[in-house]
C-alpha atoms as a PDB file:
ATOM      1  CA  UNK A   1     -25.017 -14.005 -15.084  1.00  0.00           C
ATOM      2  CA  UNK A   2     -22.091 -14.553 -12.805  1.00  0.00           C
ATOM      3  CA  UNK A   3     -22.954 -18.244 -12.536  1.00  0.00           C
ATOM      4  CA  UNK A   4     -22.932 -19.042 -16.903  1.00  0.00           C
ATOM      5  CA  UNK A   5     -19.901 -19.755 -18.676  1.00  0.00           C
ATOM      6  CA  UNK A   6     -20.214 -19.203 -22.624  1.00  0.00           C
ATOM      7  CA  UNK A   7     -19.987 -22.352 -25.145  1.00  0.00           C
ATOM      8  CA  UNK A   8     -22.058 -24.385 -27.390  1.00  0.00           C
ATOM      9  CA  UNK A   9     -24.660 -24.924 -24.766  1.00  0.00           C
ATOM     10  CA  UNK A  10     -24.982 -23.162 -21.795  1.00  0.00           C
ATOM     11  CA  UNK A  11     -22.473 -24.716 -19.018  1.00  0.00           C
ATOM     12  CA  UNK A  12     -23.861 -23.414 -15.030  1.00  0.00           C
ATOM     13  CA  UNK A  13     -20.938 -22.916 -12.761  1.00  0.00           C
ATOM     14  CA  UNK A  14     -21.986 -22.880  -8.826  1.00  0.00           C
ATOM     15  CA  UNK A  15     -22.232 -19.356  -7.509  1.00  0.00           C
ATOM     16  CA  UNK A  16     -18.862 -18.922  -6.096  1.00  0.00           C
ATOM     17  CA  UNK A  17     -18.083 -15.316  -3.413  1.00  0.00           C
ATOM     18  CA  UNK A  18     -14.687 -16.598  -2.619  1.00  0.00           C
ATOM     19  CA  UNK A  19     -11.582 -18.731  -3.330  1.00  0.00           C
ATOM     20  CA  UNK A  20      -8.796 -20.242  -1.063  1.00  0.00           C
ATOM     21  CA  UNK A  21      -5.384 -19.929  -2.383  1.00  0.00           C
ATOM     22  CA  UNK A  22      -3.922 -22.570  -2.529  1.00  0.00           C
ATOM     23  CA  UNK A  23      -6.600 -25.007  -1.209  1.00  0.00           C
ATOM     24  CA  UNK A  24      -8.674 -24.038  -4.154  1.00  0.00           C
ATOM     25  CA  UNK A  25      -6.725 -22.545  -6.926  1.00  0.00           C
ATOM     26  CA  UNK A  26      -2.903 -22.571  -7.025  1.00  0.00           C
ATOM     27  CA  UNK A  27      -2.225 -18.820  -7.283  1.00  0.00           C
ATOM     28  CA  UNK A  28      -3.947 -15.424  -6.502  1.00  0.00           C
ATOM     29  CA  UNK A  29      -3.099 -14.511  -9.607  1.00  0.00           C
ATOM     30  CA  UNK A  30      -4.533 -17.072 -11.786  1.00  0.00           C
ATOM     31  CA  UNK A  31      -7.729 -17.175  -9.037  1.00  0.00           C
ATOM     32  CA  UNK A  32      -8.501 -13.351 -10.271  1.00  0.00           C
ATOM     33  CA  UNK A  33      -8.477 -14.469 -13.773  1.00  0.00           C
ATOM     34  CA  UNK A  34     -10.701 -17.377 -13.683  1.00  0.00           C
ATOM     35  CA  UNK A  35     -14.627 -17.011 -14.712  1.00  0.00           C
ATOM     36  CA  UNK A  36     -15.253 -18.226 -11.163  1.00  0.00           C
ATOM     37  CA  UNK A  37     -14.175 -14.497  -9.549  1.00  0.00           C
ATOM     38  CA  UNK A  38     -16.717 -11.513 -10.071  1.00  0.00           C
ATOM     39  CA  UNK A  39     -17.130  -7.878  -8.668  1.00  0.00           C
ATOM     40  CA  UNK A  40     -17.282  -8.396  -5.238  1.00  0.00           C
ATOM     41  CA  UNK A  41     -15.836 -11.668  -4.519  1.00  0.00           C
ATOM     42  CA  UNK A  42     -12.579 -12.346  -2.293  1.00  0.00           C
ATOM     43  CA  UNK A  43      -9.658 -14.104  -2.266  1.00  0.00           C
ATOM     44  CA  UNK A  44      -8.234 -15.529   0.800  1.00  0.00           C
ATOM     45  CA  UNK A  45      -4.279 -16.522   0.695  1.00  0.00           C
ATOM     46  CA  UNK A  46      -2.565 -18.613   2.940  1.00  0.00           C
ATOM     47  CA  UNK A  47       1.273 -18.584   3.060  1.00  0.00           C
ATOM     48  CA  UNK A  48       3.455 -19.381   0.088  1.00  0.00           C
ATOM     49  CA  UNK A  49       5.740 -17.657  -2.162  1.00  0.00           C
ATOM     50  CA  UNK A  50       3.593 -16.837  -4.940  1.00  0.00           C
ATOM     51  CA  UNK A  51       5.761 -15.443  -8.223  1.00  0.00           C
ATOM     52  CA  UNK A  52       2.971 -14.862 -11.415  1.00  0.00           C
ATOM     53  CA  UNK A  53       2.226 -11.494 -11.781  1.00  0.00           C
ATOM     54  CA  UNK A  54      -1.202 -10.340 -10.092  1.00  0.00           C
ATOM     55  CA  UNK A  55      -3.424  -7.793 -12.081  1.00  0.00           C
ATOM     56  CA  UNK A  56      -5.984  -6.643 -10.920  1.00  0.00           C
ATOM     57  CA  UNK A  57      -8.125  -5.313 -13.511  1.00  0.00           C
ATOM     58  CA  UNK A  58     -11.867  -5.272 -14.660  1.00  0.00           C
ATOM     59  CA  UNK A  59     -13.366  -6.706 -11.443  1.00  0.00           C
ATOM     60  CA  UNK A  60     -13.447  -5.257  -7.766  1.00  0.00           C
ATOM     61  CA  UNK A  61     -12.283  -8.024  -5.655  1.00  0.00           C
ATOM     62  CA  UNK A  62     -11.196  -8.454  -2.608  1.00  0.00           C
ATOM     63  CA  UNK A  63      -7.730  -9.670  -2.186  1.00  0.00           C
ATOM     64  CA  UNK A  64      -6.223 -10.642   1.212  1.00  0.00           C
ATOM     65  CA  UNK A  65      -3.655 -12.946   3.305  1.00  0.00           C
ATOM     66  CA  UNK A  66      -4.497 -15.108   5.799  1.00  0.00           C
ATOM     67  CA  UNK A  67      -1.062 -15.546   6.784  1.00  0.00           C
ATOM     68  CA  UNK A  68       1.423 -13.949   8.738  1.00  0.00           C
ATOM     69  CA  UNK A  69       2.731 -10.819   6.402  1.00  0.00           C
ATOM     70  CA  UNK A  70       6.166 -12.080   5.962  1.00  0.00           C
ATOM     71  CA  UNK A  71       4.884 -15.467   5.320  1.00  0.00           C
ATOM     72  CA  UNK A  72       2.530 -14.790   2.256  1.00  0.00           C
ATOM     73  CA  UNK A  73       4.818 -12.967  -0.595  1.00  0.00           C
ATOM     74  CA  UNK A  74       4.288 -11.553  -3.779  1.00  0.00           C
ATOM     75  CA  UNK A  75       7.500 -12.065  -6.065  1.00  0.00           C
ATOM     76  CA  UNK A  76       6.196 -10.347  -8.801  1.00  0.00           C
ATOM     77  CA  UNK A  77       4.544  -6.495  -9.859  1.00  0.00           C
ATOM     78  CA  UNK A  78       0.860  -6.192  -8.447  1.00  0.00           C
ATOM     79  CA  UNK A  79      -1.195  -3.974 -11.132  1.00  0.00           C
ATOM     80  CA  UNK A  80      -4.566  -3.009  -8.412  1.00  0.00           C
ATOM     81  CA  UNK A  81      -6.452  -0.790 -10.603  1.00  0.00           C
ATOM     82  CA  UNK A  82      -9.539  -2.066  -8.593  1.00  0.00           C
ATOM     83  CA  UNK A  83     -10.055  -3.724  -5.657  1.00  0.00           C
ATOM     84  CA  UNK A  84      -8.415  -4.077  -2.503  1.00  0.00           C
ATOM     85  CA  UNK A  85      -5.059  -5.924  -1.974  1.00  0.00           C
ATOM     86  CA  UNK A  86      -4.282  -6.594   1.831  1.00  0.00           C
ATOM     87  CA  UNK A  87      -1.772  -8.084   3.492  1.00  0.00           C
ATOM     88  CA  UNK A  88       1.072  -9.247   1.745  1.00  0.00           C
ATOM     89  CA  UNK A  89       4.906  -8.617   1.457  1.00  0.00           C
ATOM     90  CA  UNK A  90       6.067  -7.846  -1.632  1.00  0.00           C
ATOM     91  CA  UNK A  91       9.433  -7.984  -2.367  1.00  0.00           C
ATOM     92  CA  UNK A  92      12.619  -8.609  -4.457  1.00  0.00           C
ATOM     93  CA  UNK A  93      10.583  -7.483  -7.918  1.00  0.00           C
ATOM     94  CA  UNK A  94      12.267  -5.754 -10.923  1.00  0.00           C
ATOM     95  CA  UNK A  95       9.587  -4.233 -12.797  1.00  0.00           C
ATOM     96  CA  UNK A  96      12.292  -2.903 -16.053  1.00  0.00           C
ATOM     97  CA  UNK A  97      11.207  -0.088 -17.462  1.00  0.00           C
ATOM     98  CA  UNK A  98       7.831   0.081 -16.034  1.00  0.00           C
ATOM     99  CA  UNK A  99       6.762   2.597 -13.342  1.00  0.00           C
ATOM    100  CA  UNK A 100       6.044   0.841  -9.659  1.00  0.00           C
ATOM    101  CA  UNK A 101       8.928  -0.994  -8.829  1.00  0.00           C
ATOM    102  CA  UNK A 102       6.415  -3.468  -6.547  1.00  0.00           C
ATOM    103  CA  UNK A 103       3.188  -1.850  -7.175  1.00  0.00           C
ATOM    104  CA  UNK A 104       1.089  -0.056  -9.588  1.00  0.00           C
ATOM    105  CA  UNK A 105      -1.860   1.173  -8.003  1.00  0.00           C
ATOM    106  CA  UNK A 106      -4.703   3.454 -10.535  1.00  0.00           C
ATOM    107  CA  UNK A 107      -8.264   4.012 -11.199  1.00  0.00           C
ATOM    108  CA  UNK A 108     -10.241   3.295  -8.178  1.00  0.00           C
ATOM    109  CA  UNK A 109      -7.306   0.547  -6.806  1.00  0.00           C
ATOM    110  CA  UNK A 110      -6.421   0.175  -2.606  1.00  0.00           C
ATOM    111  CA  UNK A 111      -3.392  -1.136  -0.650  1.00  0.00           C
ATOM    112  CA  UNK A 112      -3.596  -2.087   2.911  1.00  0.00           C
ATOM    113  CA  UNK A 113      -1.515  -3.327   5.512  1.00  0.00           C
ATOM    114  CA  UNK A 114       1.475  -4.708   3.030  1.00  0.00           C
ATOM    115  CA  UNK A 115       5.207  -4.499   3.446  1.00  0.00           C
ATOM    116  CA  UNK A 116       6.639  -3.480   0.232  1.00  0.00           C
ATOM    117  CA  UNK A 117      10.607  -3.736   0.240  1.00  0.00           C
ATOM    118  CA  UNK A 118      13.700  -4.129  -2.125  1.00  0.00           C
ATOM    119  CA  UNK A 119      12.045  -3.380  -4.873  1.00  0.00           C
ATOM    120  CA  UNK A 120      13.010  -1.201  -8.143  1.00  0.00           C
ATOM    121  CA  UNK A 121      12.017   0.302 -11.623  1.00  0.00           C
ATOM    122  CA  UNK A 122      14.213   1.742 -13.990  1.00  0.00           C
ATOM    123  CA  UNK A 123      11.425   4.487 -13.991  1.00  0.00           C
ATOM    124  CA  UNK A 124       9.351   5.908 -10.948  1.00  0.00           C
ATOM    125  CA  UNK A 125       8.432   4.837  -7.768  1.00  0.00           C
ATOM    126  CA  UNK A 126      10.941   1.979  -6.830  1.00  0.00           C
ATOM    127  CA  UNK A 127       8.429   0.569  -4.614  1.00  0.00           C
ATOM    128  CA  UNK A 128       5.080   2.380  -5.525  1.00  0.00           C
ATOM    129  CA  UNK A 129       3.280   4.639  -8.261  1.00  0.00           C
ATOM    130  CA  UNK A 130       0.696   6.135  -7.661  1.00  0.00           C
ATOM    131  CA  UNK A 131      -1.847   7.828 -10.085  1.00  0.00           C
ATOM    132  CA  UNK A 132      -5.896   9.031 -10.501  1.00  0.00           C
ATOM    133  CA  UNK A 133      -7.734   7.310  -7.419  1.00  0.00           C
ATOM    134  CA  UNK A 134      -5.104   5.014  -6.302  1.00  0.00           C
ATOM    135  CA  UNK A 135      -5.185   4.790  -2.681  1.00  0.00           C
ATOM    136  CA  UNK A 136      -2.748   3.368   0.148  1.00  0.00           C
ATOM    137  CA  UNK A 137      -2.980   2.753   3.499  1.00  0.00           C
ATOM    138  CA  UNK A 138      -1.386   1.304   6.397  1.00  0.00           C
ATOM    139  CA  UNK A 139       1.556   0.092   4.582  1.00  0.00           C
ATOM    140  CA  UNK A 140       5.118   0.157   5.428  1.00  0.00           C
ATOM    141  CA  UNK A 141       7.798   0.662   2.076  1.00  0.00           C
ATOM    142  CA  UNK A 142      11.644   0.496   2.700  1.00  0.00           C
ATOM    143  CA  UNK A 143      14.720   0.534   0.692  1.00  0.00           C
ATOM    144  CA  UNK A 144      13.009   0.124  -2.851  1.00  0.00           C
ATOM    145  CA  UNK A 145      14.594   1.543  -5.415  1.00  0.00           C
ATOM    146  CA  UNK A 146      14.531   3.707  -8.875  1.00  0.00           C
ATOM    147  CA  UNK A 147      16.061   4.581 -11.427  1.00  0.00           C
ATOM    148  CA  UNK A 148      14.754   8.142 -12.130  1.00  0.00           C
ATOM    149  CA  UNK A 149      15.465   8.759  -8.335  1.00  0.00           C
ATOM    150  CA  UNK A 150      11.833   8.492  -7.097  1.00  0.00           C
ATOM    151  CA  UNK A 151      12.907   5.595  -4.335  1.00  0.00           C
ATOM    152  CA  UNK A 152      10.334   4.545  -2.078  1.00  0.00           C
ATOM    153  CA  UNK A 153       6.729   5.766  -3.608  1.00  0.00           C
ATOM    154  CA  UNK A 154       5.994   8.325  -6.756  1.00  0.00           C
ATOM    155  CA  UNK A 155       2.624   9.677  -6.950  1.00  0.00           C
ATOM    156  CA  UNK A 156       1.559  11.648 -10.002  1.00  0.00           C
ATOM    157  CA  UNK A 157      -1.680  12.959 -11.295  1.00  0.00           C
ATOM    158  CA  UNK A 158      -3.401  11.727  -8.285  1.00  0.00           C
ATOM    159  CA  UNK A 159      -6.460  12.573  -6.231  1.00  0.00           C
ATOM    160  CA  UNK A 160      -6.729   9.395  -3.523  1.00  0.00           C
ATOM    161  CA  UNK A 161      -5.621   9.127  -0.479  1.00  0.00           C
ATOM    162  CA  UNK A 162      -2.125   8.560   1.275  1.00  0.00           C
ATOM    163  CA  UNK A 163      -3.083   7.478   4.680  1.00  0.00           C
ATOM    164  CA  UNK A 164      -1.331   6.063   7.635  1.00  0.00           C
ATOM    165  CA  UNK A 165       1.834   4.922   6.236  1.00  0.00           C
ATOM    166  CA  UNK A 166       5.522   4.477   7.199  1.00  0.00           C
ATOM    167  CA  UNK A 167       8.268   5.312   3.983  1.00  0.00           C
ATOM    168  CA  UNK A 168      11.958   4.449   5.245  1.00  0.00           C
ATOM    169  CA  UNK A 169      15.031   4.624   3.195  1.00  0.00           C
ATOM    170  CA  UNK A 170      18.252   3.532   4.892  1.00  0.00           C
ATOM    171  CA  UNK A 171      21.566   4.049   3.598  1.00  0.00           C
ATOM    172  CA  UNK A 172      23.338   6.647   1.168  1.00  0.00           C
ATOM    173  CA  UNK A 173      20.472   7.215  -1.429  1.00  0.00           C
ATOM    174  CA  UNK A 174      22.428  11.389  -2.306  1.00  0.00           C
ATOM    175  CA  UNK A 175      20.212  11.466  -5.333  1.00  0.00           C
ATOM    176  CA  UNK A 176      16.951  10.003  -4.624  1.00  0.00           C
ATOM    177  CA  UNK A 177      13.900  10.610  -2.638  1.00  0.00           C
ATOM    178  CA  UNK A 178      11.986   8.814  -0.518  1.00  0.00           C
ATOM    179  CA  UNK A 179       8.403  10.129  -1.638  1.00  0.00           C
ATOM    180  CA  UNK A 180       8.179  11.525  -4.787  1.00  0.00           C
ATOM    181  CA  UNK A 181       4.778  14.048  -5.941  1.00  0.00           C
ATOM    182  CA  UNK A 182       3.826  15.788  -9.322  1.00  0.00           C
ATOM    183  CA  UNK A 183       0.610  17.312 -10.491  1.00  0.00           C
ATOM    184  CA  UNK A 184      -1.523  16.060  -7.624  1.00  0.00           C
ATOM    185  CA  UNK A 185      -5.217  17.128  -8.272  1.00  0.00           C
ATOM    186  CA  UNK A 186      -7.548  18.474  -6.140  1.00  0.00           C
ATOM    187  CA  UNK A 187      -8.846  16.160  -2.872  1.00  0.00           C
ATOM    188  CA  UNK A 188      -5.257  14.596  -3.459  1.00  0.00           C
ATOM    189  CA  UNK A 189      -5.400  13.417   0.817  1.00  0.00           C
ATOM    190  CA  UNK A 190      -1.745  12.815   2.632  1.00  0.00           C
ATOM    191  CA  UNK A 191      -2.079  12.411   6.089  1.00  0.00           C
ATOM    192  CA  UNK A 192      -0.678  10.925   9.380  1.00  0.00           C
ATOM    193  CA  UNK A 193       2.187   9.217   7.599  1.00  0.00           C
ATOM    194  CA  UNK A 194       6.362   8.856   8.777  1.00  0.00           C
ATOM    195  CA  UNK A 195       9.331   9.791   6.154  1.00  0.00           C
ATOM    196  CA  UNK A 196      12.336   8.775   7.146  1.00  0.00           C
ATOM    197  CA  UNK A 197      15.587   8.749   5.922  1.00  0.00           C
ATOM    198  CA  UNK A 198      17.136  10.642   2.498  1.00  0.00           C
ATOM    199  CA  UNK A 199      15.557  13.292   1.026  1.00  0.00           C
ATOM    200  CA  UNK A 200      12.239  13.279   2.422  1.00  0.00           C
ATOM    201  CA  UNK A 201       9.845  14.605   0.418  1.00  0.00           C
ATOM    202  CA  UNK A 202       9.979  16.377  -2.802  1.00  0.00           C
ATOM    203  CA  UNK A 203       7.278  17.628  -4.520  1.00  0.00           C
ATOM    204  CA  UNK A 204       6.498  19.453  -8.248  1.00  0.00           C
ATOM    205  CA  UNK A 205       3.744  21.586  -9.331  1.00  0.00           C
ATOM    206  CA  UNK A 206       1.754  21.056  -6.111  1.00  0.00           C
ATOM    207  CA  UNK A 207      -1.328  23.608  -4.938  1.00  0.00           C
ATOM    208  CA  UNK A 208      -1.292  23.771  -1.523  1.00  0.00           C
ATOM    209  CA  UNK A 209      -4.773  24.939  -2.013  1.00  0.00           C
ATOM    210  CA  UNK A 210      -6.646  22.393  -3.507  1.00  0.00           C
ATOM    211  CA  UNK A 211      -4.776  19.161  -2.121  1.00  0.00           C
ATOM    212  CA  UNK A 212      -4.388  17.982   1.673  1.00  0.00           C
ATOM    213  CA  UNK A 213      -0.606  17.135   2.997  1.00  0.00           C
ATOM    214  CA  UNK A 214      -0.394  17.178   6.858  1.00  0.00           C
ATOM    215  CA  UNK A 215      -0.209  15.939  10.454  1.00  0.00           C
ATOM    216  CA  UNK A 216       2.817  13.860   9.198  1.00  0.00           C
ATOM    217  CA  UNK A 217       6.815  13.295  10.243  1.00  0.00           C
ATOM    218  CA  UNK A 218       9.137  14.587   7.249  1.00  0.00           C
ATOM    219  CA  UNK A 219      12.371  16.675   7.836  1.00  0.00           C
ATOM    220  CA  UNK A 220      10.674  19.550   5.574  1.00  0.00           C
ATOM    221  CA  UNK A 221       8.224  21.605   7.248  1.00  0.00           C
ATOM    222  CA  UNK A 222       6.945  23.737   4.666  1.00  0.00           C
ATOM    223  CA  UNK A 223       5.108  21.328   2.892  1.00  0.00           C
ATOM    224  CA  UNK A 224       1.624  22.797   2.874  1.00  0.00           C
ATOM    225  CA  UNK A 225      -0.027  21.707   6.248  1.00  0.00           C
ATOM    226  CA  UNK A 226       0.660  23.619   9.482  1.00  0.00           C
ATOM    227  CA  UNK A 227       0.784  20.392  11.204  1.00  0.00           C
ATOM    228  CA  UNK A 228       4.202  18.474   9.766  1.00  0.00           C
ATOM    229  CA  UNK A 229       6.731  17.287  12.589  1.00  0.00           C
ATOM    230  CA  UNK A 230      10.610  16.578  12.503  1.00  0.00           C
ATOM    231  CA  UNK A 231      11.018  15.229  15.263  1.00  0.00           C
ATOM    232  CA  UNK A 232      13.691  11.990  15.777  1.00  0.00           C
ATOM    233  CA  UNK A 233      10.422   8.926  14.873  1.00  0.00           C
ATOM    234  CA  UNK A 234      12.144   6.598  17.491  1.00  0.00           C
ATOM    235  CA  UNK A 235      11.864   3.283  15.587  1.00  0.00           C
ATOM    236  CA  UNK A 236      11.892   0.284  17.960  1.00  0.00           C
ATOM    237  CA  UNK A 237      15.404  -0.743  15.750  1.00  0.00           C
ATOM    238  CA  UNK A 238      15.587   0.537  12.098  1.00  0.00           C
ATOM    239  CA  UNK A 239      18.601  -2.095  11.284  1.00  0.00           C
ATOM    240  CA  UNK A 240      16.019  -5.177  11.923  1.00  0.00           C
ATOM    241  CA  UNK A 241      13.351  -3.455   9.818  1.00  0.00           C
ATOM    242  CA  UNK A 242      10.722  -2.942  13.104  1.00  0.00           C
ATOM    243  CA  UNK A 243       9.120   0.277  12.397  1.00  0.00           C
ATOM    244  CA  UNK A 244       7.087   0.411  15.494  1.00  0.00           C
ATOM    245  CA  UNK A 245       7.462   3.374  18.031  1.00  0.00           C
ATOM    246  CA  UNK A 246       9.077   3.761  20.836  1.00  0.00           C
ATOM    247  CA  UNK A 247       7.157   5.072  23.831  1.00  0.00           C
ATOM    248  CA  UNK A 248       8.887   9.105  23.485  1.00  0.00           C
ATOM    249  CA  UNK A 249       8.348   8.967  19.576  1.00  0.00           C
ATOM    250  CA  UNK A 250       6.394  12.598  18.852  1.00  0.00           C
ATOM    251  CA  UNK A 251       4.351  10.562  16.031  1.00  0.00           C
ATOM    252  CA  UNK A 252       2.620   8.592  18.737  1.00  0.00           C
ATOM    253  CA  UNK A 253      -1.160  10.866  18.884  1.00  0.00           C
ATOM    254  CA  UNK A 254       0.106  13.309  16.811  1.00  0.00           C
ATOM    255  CA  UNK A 255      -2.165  12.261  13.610  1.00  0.00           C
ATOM    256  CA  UNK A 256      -5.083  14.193  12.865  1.00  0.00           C
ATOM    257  CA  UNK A 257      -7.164  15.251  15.550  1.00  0.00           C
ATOM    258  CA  UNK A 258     -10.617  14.144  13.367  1.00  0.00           C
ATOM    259  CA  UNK A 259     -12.223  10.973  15.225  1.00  0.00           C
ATOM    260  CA  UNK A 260     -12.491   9.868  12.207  1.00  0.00           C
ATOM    261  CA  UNK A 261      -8.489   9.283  12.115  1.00  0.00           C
ATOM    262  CA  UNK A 262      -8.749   7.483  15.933  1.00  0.00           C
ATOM    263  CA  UNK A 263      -7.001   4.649  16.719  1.00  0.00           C
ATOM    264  CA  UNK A 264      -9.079   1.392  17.457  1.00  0.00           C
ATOM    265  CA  UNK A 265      -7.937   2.256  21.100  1.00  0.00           C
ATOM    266  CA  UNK A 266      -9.992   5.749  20.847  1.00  0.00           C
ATOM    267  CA  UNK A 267      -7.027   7.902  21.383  1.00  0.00           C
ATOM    268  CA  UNK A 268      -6.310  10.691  18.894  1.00  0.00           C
ATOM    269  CA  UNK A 269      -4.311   9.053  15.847  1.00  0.00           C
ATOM    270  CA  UNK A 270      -0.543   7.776  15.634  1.00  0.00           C
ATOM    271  CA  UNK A 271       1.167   8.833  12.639  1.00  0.00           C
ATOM    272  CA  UNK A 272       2.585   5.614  10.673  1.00  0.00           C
ATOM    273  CA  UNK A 273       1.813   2.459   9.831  1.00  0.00           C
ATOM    274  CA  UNK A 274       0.492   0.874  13.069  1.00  0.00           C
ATOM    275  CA  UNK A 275      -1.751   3.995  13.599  1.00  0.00           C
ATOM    276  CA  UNK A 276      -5.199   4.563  12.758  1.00  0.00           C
ATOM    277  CA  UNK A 277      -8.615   2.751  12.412  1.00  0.00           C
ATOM    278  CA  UNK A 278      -7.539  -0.091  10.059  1.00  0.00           C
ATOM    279  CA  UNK A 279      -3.921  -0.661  11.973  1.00  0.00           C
ATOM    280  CA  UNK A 280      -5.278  -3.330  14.383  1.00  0.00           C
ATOM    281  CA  UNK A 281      -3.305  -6.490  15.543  1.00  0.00           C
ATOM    282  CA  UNK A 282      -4.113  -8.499  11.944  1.00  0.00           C
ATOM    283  CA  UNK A 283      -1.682  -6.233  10.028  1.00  0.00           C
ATOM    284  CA  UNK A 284       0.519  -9.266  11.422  1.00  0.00           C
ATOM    285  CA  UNK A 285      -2.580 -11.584  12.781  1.00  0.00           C
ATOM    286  CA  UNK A 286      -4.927 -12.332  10.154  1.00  0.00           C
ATOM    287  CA  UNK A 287      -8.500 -12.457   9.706  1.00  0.00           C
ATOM    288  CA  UNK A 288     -10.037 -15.814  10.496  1.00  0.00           C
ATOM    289  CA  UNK A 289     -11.768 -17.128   6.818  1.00  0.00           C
ATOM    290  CA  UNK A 290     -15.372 -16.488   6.821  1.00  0.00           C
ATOM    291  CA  UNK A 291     -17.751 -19.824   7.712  1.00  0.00           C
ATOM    292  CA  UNK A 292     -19.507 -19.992   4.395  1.00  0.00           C
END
């Protein structure tokens, strides 16, 4: 019973769905932990620099700012293993010798709409790793960093999805690259995403035939799909960090043609991070908190 703490004699604890950080508990971090969050509750973070490290295991909750993105920050590795995180910047992390720089993301674990930047490992995946059902979408990662060369995102042993996303690594990274792939299994979905900058995209033991790697902008076009463009992205300005595209970028309705992939506008979907269903004005304007 979600609402019964153990001890000597039974203590009730009002039914909680969701917490305010930091109205009602000081971090999202120590919010997950406490016996008041269960499978299917949310927390709701307002801005503040928040530095304990968030882990998100053993319960599926719902974890999401409520502030503008560069105004509610994660200094410290995110473990989602469950769950969705939404809407944060994480940044400026160190996570040693631990894979996922800013973010480890397993098991059945989403990303949404976060800016993940200046991050490194002194393994894989400076910003991100990716393994099993891990999932990311609508997320922009930028000059993270890693050790074993793997910069922006490594994703290994996976079979989620890689959806709508912008990687860009600025700079002279000769020895790295930006996204990173190895023994992806089969429904393994990369889609409608923008690589830019260093080695693009480079890839081991990968069967074109059981995974799904198109309709996206890399400067290799033999990577599996039919669909993969080269084109010049046309940031608005790459040296102030604002991925969005110009009006003659070639990634603008050049996602996959499946309605499914639409943007909220109807048209046919934009490659990147501000494409898509789940790209809407709130990746910078957040949801209002529910009434209850």
């Amino acid at each position: 019973d979600q609402n019964v703490l153990w001890s000597e004699n039974t203590v009730l604890i009002p039914a909680t769905t969701s917490l305010i950080i930091p109205d009602e508990w000081p971090t999202p971090a120590r919010a997950f932990q406490s016996p008041l969050v269960d499978d299917g509750d949310s927390i709701f973070v307002r801005e503040g620099h928040y530095k304990d490290t968030l882990s998100m295991i053993g319960k599926t909750v719902y974890v999401t700012s409520i502030a503008e993105i560069d105004t509610a920050i994660l200094f410290s590795r995110v473990v989602v293993n469950a769950g969705v995180l939404r809407g944060f910047c994480i940044k400026n992390v160190s996570s040693g010798l631990q894979n996922g720089g800013g973010v480890y993301i397993s098991g059945s674990g989403k990303v949404r709409n976060c800016i993940i930047k200046n991050n490194g490992s002194g393994r894989n995946g400076g910003g991100v790793y990716i393994r099993q059902g891990g999932s990311l979408y609508n997320s922009m990662l930028f000059n993270n960093v890693s050790a074993y060369g793997s910069m922006n995102i490594y994703i290994e042993n996976a079979s989620g999805k890689i959806i709508n996303n912008t990687f860009v690594l600025l700079g002279d990274h000769e020895y790295g690259s930006n996204v990173s792939v190895s023994n992806l299994d089969a429904d393994f979905t990369y889609l409608n995403n923008i690589i830019y900058g260093a080695q693009n995209f480079n890839t081991d033991s990968v069967n074109c035939s059981l995974v799904t790697i198109d309709y996206s902008r890399m400067d290799q076009l033999f990577i599996c799909g039919d669909s993969v463009i080269s084109d010049n992205p046309y940031f608005v300005n790459e040296n102030t960090a604002d991925f969005h595209l110009m009006p003659n970028s070639s990634c603008i309705n050049s996602g996959h043609p499946d309605g499914i992939y639409n943007n909220l506008d109807g048209s046919r979907n934009t490659m990147g991070a501000y494409g898509g269903p789940n790209a809407s004005d709130d990746f910078f304007n957040p949801p209002y908190l529910p009434n209850n």
